[in-house]
Protein backbone atom coordinates (compact mmCIF):
# COMPACT_ATOMS: atom_id res chain seq x y z
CA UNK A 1 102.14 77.13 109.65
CA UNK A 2 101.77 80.96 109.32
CA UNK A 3 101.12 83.64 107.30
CA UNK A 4 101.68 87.21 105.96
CA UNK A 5 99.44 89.62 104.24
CA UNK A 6 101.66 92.29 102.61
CA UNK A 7 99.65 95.00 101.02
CA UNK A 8 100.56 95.74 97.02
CA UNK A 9 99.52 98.06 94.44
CA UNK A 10 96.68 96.93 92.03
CA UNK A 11 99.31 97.53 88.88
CA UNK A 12 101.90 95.17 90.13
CA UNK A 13 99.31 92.56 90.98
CA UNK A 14 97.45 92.75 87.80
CA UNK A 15 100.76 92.40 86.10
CA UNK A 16 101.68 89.04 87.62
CA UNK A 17 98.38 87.89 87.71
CA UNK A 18 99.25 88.25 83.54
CA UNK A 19 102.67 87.29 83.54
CA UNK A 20 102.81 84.66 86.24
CA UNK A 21 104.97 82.08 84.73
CA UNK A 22 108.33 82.78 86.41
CA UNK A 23 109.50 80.93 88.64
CA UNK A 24 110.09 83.27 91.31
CA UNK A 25 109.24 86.92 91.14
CA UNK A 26 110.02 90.07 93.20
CA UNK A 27 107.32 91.44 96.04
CA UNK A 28 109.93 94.34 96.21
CA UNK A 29 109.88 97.15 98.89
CA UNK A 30 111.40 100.08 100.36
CA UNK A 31 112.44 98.40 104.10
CA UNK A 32 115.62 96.75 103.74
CA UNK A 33 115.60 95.29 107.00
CA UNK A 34 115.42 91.40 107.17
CA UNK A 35 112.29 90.11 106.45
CA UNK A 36 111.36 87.29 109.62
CA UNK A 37 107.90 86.92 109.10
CA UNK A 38 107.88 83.53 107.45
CA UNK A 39 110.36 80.76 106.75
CA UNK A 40 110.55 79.17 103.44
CA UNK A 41 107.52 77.17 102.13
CA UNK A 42 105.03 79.71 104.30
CA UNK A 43 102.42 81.52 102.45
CA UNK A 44 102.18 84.67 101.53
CA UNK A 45 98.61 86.67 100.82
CA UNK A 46 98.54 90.22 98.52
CA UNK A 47 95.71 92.60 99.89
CA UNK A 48 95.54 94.84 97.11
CA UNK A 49 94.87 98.35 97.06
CA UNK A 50 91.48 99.69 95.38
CA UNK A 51 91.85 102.06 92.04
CA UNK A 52 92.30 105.29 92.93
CA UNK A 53 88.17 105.95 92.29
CA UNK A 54 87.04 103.19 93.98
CA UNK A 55 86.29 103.69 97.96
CA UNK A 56 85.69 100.96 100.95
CA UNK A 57 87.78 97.89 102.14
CA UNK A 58 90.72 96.44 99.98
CA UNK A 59 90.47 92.57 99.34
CA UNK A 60 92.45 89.35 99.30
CA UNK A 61 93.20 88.57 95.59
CA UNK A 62 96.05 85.46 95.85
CA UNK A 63 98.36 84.46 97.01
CA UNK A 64 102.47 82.97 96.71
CA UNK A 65 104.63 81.10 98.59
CA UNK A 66 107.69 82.18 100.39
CA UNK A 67 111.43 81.43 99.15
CA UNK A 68 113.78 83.99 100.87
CA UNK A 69 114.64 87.46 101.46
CA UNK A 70 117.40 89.69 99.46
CA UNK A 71 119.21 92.84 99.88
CA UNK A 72 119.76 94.60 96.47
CA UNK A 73 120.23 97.55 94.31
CA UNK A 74 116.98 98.01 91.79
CA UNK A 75 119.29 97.72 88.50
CA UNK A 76 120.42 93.98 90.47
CA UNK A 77 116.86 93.57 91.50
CA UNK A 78 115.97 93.67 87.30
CA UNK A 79 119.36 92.20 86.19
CA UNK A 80 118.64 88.84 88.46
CA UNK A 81 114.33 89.17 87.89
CA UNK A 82 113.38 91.34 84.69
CA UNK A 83 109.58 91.59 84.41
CA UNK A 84 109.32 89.57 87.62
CA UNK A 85 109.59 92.46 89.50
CA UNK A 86 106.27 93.46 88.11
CA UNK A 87 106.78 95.68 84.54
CA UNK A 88 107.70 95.11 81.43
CA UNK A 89 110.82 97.50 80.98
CA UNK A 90 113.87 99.05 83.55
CA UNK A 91 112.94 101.98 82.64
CA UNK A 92 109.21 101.69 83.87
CA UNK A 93 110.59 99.63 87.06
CA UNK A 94 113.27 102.24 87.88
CA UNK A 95 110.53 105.06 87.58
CA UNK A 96 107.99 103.19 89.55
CA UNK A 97 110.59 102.85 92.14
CA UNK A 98 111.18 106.62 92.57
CA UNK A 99 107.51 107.45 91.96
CA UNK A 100 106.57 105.58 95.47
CA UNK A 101 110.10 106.28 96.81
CA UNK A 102 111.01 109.21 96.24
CA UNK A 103 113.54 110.75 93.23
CA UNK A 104 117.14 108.87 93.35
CA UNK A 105 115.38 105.75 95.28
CA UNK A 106 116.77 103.91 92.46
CA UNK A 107 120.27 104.13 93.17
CA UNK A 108 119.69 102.90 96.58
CA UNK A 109 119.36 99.53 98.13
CA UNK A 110 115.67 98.03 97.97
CA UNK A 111 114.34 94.75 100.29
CA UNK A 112 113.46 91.97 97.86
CA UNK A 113 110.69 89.11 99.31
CA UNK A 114 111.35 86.43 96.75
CA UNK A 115 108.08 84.22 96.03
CA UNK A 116 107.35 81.65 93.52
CA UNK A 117 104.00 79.60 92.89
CA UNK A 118 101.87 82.76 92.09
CA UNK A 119 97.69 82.18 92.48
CA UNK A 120 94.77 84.31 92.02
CA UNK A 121 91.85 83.60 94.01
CA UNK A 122 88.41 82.18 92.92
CA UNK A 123 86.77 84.78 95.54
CA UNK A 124 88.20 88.29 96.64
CA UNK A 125 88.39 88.03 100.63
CA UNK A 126 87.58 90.55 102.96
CA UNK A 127 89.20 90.11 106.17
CA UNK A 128 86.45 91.82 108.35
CA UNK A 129 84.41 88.90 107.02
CA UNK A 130 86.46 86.53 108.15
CA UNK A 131 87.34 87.77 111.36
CA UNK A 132 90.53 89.10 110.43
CA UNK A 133 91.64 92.61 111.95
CA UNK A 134 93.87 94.55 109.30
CA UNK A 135 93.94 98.29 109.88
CA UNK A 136 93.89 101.02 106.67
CA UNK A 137 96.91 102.45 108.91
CA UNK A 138 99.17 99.14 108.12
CA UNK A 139 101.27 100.17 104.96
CA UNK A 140 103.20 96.98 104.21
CA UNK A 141 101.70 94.37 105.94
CA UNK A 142 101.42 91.66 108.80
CA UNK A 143 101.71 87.99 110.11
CA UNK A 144 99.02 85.81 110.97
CA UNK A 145 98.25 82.96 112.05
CA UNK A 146 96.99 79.27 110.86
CA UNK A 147 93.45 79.71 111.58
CA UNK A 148 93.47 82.72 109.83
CA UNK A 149 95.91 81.58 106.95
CA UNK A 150 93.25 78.38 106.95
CA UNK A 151 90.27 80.93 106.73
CA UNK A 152 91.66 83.00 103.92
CA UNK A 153 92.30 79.60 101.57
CA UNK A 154 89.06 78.47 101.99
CA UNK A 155 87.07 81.62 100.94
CA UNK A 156 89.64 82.54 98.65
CA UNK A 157 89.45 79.28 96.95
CA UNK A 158 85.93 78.39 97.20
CA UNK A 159 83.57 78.33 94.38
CA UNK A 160 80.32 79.41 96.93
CA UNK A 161 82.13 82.08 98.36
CA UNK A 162 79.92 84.69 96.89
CA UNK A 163 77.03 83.28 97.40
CA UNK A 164 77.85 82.91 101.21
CA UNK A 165 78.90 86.47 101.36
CA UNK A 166 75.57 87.31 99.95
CA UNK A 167 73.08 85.51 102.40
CA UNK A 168 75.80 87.13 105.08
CA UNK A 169 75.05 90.48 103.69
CA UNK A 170 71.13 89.90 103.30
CA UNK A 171 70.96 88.30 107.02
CA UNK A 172 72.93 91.17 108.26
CA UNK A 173 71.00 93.98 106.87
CA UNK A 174 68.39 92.61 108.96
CA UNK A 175 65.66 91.02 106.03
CA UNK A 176 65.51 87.97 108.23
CA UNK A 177 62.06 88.81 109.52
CA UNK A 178 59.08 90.06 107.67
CA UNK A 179 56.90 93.13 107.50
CA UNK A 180 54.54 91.85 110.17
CA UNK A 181 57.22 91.54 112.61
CA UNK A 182 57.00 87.91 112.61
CA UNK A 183 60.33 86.38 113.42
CA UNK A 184 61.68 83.97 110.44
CA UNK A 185 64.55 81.28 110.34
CA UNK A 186 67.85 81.63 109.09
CA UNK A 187 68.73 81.77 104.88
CA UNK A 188 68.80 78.60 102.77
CA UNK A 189 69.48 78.49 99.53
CA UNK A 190 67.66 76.12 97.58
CA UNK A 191 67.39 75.51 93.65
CA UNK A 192 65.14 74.32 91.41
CA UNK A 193 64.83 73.07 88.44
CA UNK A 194 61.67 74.06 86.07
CA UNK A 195 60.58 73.16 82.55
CA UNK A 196 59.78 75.63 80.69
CA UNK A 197 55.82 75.21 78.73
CA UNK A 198 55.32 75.73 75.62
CA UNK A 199 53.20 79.18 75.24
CA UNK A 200 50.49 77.87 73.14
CA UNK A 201 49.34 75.52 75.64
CA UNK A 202 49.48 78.23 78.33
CA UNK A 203 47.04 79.99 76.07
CA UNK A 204 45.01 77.18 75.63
């Protein structure tokens, strides 16, 4: 089984993420040529693009599954999805669609990835922590493969992702040994449970 990451804006994302309960939506685009990079069933994962203040790698936020790939005219595109394509009204869809486009894009012919089964992600992923090469240059996106579809699920969807990332970051800034020099082992995270004591008979 493979994969494809297709890079989407942080408005349309949000949107479904809201206003998931379709049964398949619209991961719409300019390139009208026929989309090959998954067969039916496959998943695909949205890398979503950072608010326009915020700077440094864009993340993994969920993910969809693959139905099939359409040809169509926006006005079709809303006729046959509505707010699946991402917005509320035509209006804001059709102006969206020249916005990134360019004016009169709407009259035009648009490619239409078809998905259904929309997630969010426990985690964010970044896929230079996960071994995953995916260059800023890459506008739409990119196949991958099982090991890295495998990899994405698992931090995506695990509930100690962010504490791994953490003791990745710490061991990788280098606090792995202490001010002596003296080398230390690797991270474990341990808890504890304490009871708290009643002040009085601390002061006692």
């Amino acid at each position: 089984m493979k994969g494809y990451i297709g890079v989407t804006s942080r408005e349309w994302f949000t949107y479904l993420s809201l206003h998931n309960k379709a049964g398949e939506f619209n991961f719409w685009r300019k390139d009208t040529k026929n989309f090959q990079s998954l067969i039916k069933g496959e998943p695909f994962f949205f890398l979503v693009k950072n608010d326009k203040r915020v700077k440094g790698e864009r993340a993994v936020l969920g993910m969809a599954t693959y139905l099939r790939f359409e040809v169509l005219k926006a006005s079709e595109a809303w006729d046959r999805y509505h707010n699946a394509n991402g917005d509320d009204e035509k209006e804001v869809f059709i102006g969206r669609m020249d916005a990134m486009f360019g004016a009169g894009a709407h009259t035009g012919q648009i490619g239409c990835i078809i998905l259904t089964d929309f997630k969010t992600f426990h985690n964010p992923v970044l896929l230079s922590e996960i071994g995953i090469p995916f260059k800023n240059s890459v506008v739409s996106g990119k196949g991958i493969t099982e090991a890295e579809v495998e990899a994405i699920l698992e931090y995506g969807f695990s509930t100690v992702g962010d504490v791994m990332r953490k003791l990745t970051e710490v061991d990788r800034i280098g606090f792995t040994e202490d001010d002596e020099g003296f080398p230390e082992g690797k991270i474990k995270l341990k808890q504890h449970l304490i009871r708290e004591r009643n002040p009085e008979v601390i002061q006692k």
